[in-house]
N, C-alpha and C. Protein backbone atom coordinates (compact mmCIF):
# COMPACT_ATOMS: atom_id res chain seq x y z
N UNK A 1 -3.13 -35.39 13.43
CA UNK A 1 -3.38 -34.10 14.02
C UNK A 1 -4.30 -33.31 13.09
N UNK A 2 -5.30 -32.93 13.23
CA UNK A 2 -5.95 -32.09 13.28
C UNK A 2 -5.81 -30.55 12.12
N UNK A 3 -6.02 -30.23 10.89
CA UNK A 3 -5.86 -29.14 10.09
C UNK A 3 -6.14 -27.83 10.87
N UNK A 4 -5.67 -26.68 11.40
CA UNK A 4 -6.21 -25.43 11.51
C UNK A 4 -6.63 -24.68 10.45
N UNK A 5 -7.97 -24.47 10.27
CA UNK A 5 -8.16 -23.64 9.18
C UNK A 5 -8.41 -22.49 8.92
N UNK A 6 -8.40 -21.15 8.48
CA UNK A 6 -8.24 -20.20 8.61
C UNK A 6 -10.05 -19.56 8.93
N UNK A 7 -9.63 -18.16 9.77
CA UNK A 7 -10.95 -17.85 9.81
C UNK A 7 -11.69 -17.37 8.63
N UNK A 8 -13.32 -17.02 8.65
CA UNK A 8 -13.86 -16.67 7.25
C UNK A 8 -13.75 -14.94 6.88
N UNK A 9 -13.06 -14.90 5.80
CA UNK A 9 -12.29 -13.09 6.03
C UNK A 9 -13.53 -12.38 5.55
N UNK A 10 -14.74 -12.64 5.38
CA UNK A 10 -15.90 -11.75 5.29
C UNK A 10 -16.48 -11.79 6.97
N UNK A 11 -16.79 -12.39 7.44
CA UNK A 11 -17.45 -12.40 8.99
C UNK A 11 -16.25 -12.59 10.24
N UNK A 12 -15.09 -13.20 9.76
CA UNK A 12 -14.34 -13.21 10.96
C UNK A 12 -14.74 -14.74 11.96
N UNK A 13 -15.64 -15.58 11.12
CA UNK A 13 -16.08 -17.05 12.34
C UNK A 13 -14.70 -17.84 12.02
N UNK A 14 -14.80 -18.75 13.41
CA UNK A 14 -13.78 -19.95 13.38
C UNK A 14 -14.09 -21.05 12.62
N UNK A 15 -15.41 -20.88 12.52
CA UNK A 15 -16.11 -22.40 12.47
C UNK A 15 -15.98 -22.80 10.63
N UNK A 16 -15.39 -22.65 10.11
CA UNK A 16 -15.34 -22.81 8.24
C UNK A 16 -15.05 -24.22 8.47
N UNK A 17 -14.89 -24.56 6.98
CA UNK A 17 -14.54 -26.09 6.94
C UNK A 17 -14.03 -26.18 5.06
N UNK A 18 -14.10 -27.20 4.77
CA UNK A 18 -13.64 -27.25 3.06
C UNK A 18 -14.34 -28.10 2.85
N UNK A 19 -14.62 -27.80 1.39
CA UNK A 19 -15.87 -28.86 0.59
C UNK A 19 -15.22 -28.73 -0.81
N UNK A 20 -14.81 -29.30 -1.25
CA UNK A 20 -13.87 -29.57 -2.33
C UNK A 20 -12.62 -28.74 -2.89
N UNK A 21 -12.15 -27.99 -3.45
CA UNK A 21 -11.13 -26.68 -3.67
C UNK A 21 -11.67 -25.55 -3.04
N UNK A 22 -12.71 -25.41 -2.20
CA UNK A 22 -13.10 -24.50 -1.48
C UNK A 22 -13.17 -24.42 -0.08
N UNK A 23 -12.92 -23.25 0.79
CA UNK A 23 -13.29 -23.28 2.00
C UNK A 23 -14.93 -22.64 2.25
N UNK A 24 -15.50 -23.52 3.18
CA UNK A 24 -17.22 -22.15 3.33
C UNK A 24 -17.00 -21.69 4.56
N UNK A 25 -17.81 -20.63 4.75
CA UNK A 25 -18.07 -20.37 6.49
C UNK A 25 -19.99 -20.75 6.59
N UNK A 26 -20.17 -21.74 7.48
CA UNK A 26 -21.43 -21.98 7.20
C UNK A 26 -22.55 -20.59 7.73
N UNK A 27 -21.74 -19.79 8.47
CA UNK A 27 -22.21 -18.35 9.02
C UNK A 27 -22.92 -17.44 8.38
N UNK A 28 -22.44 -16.96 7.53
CA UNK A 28 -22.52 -16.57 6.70
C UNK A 28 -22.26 -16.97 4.55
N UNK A 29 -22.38 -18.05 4.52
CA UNK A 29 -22.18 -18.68 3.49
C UNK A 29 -20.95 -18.15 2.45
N UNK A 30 -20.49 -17.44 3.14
CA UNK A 30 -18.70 -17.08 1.84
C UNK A 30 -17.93 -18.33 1.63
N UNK A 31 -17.73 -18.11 0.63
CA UNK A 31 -17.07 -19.59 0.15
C UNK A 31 -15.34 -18.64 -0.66
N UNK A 32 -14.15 -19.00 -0.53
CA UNK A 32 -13.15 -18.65 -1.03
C UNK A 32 -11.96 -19.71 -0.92
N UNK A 33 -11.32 -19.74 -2.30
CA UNK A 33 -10.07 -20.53 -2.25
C UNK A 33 -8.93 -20.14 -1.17
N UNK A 34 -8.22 -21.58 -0.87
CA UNK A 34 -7.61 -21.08 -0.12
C UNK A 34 -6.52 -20.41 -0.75
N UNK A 35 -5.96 -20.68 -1.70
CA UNK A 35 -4.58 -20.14 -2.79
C UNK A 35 -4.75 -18.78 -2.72
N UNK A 36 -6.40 -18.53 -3.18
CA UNK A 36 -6.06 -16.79 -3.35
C UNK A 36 -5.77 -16.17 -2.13
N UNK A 37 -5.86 -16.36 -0.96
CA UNK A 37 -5.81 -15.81 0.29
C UNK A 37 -4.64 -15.79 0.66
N UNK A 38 -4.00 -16.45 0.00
CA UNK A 38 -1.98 -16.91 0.47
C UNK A 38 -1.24 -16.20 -0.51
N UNK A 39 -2.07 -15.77 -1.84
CA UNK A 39 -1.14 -14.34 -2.97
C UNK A 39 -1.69 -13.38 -2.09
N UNK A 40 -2.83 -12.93 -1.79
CA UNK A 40 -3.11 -11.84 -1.47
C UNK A 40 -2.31 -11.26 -0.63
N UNK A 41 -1.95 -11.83 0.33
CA UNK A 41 -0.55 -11.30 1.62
C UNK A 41 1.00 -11.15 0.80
N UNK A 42 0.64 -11.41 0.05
CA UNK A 42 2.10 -10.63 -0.79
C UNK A 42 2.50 -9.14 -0.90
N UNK A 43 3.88 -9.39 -0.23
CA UNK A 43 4.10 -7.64 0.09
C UNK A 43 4.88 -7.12 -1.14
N UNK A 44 4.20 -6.21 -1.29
CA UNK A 44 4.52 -5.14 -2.73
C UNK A 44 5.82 -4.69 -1.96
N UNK A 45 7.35 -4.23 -2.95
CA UNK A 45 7.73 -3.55 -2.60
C UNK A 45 7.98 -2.69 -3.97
N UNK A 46 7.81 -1.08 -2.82
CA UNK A 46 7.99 0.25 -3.75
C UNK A 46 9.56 0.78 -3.25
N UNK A 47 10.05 1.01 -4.85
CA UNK A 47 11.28 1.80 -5.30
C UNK A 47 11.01 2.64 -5.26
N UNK A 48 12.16 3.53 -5.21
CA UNK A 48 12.43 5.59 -5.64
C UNK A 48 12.75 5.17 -7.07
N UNK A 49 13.08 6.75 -7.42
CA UNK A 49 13.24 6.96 -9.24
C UNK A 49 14.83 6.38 -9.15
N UNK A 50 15.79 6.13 -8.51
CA UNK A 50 16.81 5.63 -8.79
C UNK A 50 16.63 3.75 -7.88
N UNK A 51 15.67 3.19 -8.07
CA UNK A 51 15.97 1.67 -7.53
C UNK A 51 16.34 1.33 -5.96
N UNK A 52 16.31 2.56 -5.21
CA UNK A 52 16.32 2.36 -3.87
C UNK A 52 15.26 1.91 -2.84
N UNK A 53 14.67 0.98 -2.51
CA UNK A 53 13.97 0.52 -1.40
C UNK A 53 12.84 1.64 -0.42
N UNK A 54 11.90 1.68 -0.73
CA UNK A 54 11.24 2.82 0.74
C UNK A 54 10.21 2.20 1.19
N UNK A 55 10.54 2.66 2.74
CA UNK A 55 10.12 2.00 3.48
C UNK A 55 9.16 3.56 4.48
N UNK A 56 8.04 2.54 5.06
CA UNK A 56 7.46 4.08 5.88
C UNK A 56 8.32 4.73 7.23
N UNK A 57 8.17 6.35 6.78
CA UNK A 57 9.01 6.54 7.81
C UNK A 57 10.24 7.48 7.20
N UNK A 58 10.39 6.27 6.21
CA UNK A 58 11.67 7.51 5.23
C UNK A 58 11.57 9.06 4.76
N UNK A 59 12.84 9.75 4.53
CA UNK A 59 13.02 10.68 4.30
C UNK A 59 13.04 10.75 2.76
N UNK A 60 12.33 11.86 1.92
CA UNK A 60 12.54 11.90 0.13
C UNK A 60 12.61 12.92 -0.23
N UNK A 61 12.99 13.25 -1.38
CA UNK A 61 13.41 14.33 -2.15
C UNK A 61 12.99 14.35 -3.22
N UNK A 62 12.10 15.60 -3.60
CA UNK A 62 11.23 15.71 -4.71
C UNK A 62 12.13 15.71 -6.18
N UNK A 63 11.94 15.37 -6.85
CA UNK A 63 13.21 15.20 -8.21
C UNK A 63 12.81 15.95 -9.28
N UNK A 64 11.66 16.47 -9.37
CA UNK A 64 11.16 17.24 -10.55
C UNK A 64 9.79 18.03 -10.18
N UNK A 65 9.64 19.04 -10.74
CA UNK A 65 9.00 20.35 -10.45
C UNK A 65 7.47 19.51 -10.47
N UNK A 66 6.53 19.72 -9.33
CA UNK A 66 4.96 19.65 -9.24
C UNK A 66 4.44 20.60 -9.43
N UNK A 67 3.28 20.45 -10.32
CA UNK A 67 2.34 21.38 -11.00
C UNK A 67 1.06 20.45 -9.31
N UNK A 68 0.51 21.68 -8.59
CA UNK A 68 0.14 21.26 -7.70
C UNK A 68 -1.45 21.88 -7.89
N UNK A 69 -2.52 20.59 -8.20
CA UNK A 69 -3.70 21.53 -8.32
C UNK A 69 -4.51 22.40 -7.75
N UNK A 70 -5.13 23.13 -8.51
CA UNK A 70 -5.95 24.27 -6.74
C UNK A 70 -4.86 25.05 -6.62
N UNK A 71 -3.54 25.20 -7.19
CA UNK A 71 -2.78 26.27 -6.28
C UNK A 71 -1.75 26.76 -7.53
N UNK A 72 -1.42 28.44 -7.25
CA UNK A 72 -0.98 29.03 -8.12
C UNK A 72 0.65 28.62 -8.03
N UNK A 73 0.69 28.69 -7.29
CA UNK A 73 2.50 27.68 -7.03
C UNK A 73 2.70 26.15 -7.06
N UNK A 74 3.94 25.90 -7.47
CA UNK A 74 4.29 24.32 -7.53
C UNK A 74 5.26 23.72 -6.51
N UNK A 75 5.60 22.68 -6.52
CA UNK A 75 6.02 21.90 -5.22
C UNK A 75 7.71 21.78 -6.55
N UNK A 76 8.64 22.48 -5.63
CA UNK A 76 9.75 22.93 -6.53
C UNK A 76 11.28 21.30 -6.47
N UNK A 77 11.85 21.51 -6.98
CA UNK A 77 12.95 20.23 -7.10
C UNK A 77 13.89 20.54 -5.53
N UNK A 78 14.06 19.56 -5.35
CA UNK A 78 14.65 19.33 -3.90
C UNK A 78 13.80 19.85 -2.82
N UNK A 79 12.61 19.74 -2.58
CA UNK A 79 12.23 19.76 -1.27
C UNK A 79 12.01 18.72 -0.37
N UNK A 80 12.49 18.82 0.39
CA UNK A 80 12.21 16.93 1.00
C UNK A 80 11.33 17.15 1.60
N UNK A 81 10.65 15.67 1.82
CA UNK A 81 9.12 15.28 2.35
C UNK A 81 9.53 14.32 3.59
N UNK A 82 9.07 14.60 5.15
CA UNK A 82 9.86 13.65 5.52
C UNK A 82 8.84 12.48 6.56
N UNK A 83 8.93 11.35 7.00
CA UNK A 83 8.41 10.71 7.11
C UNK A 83 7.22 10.14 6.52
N UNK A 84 7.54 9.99 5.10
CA UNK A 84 6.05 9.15 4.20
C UNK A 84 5.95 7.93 4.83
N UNK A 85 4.40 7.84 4.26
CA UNK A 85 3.56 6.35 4.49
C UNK A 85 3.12 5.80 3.04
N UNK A 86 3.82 4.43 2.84
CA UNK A 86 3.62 3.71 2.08
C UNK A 86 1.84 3.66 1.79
N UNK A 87 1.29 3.56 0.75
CA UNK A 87 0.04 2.94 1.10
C UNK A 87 -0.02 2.04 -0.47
N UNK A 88 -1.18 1.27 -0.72
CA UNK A 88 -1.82 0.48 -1.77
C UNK A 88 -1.42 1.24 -3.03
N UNK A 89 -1.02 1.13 -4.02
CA UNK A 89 -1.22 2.08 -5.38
C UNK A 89 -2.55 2.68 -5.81
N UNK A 90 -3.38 4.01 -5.38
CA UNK A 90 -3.76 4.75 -6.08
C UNK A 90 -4.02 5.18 -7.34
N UNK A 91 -4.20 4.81 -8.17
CA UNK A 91 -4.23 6.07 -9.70
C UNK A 91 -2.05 6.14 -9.84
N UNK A 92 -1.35 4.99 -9.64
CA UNK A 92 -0.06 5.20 -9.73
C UNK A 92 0.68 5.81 -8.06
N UNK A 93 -0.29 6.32 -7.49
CA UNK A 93 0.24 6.99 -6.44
C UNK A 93 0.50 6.10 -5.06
N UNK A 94 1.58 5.73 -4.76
CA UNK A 94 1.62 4.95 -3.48
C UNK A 94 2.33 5.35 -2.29
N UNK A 95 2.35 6.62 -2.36
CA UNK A 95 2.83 7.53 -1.38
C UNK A 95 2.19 8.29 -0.48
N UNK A 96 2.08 8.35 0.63
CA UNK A 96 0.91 9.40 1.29
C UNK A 96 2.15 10.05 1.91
N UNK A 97 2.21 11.91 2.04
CA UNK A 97 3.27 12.02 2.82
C UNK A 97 2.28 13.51 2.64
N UNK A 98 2.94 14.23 3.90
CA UNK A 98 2.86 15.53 4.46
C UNK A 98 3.65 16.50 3.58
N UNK A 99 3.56 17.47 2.70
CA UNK A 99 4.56 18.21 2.23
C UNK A 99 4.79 19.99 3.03
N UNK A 100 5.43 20.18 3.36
CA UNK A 100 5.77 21.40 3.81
C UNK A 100 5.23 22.40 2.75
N UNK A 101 3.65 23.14 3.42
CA UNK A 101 3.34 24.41 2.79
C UNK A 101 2.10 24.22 1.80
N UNK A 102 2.20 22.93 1.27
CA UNK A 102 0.93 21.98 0.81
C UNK A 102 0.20 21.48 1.71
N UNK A 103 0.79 20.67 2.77
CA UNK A 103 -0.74 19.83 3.48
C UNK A 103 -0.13 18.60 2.72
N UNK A 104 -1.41 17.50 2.96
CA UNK A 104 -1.10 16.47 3.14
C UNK A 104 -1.50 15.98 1.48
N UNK A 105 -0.43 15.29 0.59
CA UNK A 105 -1.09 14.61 -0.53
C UNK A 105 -0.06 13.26 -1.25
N UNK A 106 -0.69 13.21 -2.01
CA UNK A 106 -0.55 11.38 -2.59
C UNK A 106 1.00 11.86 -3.58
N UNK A 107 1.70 11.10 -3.39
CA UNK A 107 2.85 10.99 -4.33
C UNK A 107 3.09 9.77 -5.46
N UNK A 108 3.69 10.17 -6.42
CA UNK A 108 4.35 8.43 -7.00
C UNK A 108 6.04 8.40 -7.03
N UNK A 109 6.08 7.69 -6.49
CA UNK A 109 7.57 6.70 -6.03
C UNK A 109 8.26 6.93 -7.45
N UNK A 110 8.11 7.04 -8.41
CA UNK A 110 9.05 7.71 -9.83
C UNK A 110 9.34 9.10 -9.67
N UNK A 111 8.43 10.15 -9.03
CA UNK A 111 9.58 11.53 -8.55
C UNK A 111 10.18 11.85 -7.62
N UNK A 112 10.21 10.74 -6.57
CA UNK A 112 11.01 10.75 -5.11
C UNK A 112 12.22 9.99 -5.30
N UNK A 113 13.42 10.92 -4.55
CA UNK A 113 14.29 9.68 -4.40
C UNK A 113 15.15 9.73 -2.72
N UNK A 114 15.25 8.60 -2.14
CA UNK A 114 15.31 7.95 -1.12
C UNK A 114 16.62 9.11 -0.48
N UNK A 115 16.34 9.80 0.54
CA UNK A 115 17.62 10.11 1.20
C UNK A 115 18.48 9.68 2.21
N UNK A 116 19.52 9.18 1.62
CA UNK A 116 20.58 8.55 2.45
C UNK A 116 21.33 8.45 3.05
């Protein structure tokens, strides 16, 4: 039977093939291992400041006082943030969430903790 091989993740063609530890797309000539393409889908998971699991969607609770830039006030202890979106790590920051009175900005998962 027949190998399915994956499409070429720069152009998106079917048509690739393998030529020694490499796959090409003759389409566009990208050439990539297949190994790295099989770590890359590895799902990060992000903790709160106490080891709890978050997931998008969740509810959090700010744990320590934000010095918030651009603005003469700070984002104070216990305000919850509710429905964050996970995203990629940032500069440490892998939080995108809406804060009440701020607008919308980047968090890190060490001053949130998961409400349960």
């Amino acid at each position: 039977m027949a190998e399915v091989l994956p499409p070429c993740p720069s152009c998106g063609s079917v048509y690739t093939y393998e030529m020694d530890p490499l796959l090409v797309c003759p389409e566009c000539a990208h050439e990539w291992s297949l190994e790295v393409q099989d770590d890359t889908e590895a799902e990060v998971v992000v903790k709160d400041a106490v080891g709890n699991v978050l997931q998008d969607g969740d509810t959090v609770t700010i744990i320590k006082d934000l010095k918030v830039k651009g603005s003469s006030t700070s984002i104070k202890v216990g305000t919850k943030v509710r429905n964050i979106r996970l995203i990629s790590a940032t500069d440490g920051h892998d939080i995108d969430a809406k804060v009440d009175g701020f607008g919308s900005m980047y968090l890190k998962s060490s001053i949130v903790r998961k409400v349960l």
